[in-house]
Each structure stands twice: as C-alpha cells, then as structure tokens.
N, C-alpha and C. Protein backbone atom coordinates (compact mmCIF):
# COMPACT_ATOMS: atom_id res chain seq x y z
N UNK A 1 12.64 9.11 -61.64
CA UNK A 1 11.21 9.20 -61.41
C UNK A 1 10.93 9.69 -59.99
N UNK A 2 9.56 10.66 -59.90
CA UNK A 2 9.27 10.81 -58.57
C UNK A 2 8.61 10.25 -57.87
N UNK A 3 8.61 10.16 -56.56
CA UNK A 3 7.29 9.09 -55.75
C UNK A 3 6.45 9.39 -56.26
N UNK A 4 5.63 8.55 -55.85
CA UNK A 4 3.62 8.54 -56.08
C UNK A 4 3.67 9.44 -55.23
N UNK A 5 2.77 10.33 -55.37
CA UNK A 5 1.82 10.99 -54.21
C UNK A 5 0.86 10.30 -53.70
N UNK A 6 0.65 9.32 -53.97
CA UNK A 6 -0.20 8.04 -52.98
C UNK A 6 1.24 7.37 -51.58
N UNK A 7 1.78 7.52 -52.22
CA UNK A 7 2.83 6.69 -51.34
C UNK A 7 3.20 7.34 -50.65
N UNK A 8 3.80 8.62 -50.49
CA UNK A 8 4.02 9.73 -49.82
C UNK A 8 3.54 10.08 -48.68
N UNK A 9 1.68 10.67 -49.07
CA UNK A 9 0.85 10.46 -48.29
C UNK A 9 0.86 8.68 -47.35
N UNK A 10 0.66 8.43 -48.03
CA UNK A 10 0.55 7.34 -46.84
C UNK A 10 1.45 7.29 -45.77
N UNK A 11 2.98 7.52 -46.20
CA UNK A 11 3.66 7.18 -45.37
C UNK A 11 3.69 8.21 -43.99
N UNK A 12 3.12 9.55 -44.75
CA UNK A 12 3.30 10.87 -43.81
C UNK A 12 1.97 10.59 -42.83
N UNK A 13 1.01 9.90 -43.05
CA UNK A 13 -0.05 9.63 -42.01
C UNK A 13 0.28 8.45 -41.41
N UNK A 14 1.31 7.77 -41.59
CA UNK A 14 1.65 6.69 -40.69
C UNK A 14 2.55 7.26 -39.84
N UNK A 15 3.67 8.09 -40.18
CA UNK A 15 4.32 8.91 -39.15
C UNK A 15 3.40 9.79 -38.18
N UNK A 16 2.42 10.09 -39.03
CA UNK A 16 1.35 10.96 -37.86
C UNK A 16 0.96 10.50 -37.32
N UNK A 17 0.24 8.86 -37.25
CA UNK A 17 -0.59 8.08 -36.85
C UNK A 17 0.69 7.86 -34.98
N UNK A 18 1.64 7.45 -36.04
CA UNK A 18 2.76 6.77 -34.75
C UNK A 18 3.05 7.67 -33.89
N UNK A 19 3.28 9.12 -34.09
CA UNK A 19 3.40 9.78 -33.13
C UNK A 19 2.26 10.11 -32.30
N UNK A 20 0.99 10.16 -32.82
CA UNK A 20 -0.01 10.24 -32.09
C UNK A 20 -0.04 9.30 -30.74
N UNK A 21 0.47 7.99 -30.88
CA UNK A 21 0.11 7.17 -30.42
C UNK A 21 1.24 6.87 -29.27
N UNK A 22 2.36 7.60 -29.94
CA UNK A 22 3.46 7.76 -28.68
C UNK A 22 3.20 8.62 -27.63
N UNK A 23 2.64 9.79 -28.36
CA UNK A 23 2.19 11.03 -27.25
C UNK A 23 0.90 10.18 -26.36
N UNK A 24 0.08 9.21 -26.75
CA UNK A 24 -1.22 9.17 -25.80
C UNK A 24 -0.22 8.11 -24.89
N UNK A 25 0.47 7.51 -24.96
CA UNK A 25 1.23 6.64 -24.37
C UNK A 25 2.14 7.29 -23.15
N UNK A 26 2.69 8.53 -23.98
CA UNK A 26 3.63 9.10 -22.51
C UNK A 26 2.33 10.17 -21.60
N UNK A 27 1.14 10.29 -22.03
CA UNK A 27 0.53 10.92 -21.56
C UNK A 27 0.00 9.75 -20.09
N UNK A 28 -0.73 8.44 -20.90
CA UNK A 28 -0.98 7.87 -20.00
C UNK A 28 0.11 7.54 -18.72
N UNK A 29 1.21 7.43 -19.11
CA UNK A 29 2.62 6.88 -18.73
C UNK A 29 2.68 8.03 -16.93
N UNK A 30 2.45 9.48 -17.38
CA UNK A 30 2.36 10.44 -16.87
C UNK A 30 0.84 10.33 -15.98
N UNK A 31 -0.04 10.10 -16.47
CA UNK A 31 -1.06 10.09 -15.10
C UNK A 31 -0.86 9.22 -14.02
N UNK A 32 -0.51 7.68 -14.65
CA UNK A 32 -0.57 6.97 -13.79
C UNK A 32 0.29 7.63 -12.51
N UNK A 33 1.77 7.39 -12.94
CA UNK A 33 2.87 8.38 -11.88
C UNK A 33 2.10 9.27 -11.21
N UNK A 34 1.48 10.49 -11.22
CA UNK A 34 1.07 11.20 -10.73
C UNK A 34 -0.98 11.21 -10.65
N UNK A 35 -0.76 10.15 -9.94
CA UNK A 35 -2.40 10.10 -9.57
C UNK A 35 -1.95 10.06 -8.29
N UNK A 36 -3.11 10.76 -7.71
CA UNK A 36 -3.13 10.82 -6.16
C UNK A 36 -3.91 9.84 -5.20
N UNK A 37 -4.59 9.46 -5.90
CA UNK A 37 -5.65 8.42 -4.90
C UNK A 37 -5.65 6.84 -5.45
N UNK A 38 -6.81 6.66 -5.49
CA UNK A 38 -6.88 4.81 -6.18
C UNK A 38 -7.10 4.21 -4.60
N UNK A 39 -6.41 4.10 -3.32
CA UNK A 39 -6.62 2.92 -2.42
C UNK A 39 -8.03 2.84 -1.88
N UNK A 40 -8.15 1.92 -1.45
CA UNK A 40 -9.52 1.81 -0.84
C UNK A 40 -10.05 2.49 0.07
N UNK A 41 -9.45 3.00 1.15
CA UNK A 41 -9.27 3.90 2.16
C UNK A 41 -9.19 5.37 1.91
N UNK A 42 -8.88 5.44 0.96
CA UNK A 42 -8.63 7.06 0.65
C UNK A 42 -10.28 7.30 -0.13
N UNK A 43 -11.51 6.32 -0.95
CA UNK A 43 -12.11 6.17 -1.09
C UNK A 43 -13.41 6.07 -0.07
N UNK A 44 -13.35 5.76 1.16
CA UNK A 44 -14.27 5.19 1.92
C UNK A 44 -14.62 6.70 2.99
N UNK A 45 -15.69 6.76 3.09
CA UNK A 45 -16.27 7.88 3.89
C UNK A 45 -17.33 7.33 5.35
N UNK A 46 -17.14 7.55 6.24
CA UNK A 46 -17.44 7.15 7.28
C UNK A 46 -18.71 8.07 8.03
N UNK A 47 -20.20 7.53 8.46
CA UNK A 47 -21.01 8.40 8.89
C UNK A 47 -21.38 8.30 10.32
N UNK A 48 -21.22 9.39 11.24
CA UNK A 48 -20.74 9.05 12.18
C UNK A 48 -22.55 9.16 12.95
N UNK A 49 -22.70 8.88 14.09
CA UNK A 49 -23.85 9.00 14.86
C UNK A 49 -25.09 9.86 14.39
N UNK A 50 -25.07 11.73 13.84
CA UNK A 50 -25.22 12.57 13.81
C UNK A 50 -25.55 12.52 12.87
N UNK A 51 -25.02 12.06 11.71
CA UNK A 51 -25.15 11.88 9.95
C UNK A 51 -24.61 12.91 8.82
N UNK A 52 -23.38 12.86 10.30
CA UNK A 52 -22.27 14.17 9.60
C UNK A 52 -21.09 12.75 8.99
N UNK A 53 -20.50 13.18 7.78
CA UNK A 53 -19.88 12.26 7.20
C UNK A 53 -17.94 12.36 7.84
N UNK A 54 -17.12 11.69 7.65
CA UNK A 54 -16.39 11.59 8.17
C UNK A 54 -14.76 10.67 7.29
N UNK A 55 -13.75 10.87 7.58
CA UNK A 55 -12.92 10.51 6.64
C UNK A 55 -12.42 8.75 7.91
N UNK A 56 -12.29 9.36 8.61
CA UNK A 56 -12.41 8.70 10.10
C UNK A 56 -13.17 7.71 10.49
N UNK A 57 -12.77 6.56 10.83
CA UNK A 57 -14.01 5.35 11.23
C UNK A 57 -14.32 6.00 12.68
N UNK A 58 -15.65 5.51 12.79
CA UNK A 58 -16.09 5.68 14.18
C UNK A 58 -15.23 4.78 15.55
N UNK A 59 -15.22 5.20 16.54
CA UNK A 59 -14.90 4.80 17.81
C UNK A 59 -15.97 3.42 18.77
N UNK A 60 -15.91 2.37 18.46
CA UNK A 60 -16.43 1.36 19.10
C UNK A 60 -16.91 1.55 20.49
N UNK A 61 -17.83 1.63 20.85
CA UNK A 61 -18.35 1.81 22.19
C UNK A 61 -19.09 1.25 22.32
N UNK A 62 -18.24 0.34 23.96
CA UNK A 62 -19.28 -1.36 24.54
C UNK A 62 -20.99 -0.79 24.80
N UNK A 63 -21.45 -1.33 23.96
CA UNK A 63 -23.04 -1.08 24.14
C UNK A 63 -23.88 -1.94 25.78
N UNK A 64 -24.80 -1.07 26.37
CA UNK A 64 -24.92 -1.69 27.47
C UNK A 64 -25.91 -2.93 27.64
N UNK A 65 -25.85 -4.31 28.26
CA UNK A 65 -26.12 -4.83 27.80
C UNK A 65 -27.24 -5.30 29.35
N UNK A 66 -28.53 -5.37 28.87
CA UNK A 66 -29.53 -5.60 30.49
C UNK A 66 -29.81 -7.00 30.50
C-alpha cells in the first residue's frame, strides 16, 4: 500500500516548518554577533553651550561665584 497523501503532506510541511525555524534562528544567532552598538554611551548625545550636538560630554567649568 501507498502513503496517504494526507500524511505525506503533513510531514513535508513539518520539515518546512522546521527548517524555517532553523534559518530564523541562525539568522538571529548572526545579528546578535555582529551588531555594532547596544551600550549606553554609544547611545547618548551630548549638547554643548551653542546647541551644536556632540558625541563628547562637555568640559566642567568652575562657575564664578560673587
């Protein structure tokens, strides 16, 4: 006797299903490794006196005090 063609199918969309799910896996697997940023610092933008923006914190300067 031959398989069902119900059974068949099924099984061939579960192989599809699983590989799908391997590929989104080594995909994610792959960004993480190669992401460039994420820290907090590499995030933070600094505006300096002028209201020109800056990657750089500003320079502390003793304010004068009367």
């Amino acid at each position: 006797m031959a398989y069902s063609q119900n059974t068949f199918i099924k099984k061939q969309k579960e192989i599809e299903k699983k590989k799908k799910k391997e590929e989104k896996e080594q995909k994610k697997k792959e960004r993480k490794e190669n992401s460039v940023g994420g820290d907090l610092e590499n995030m933070l933008a600094y505006v300096d006196e002028y209201g020109n923006l800056s990657t750089k914190p500003p320079e502390i300067k003793p304010s004068k005090k009367q």
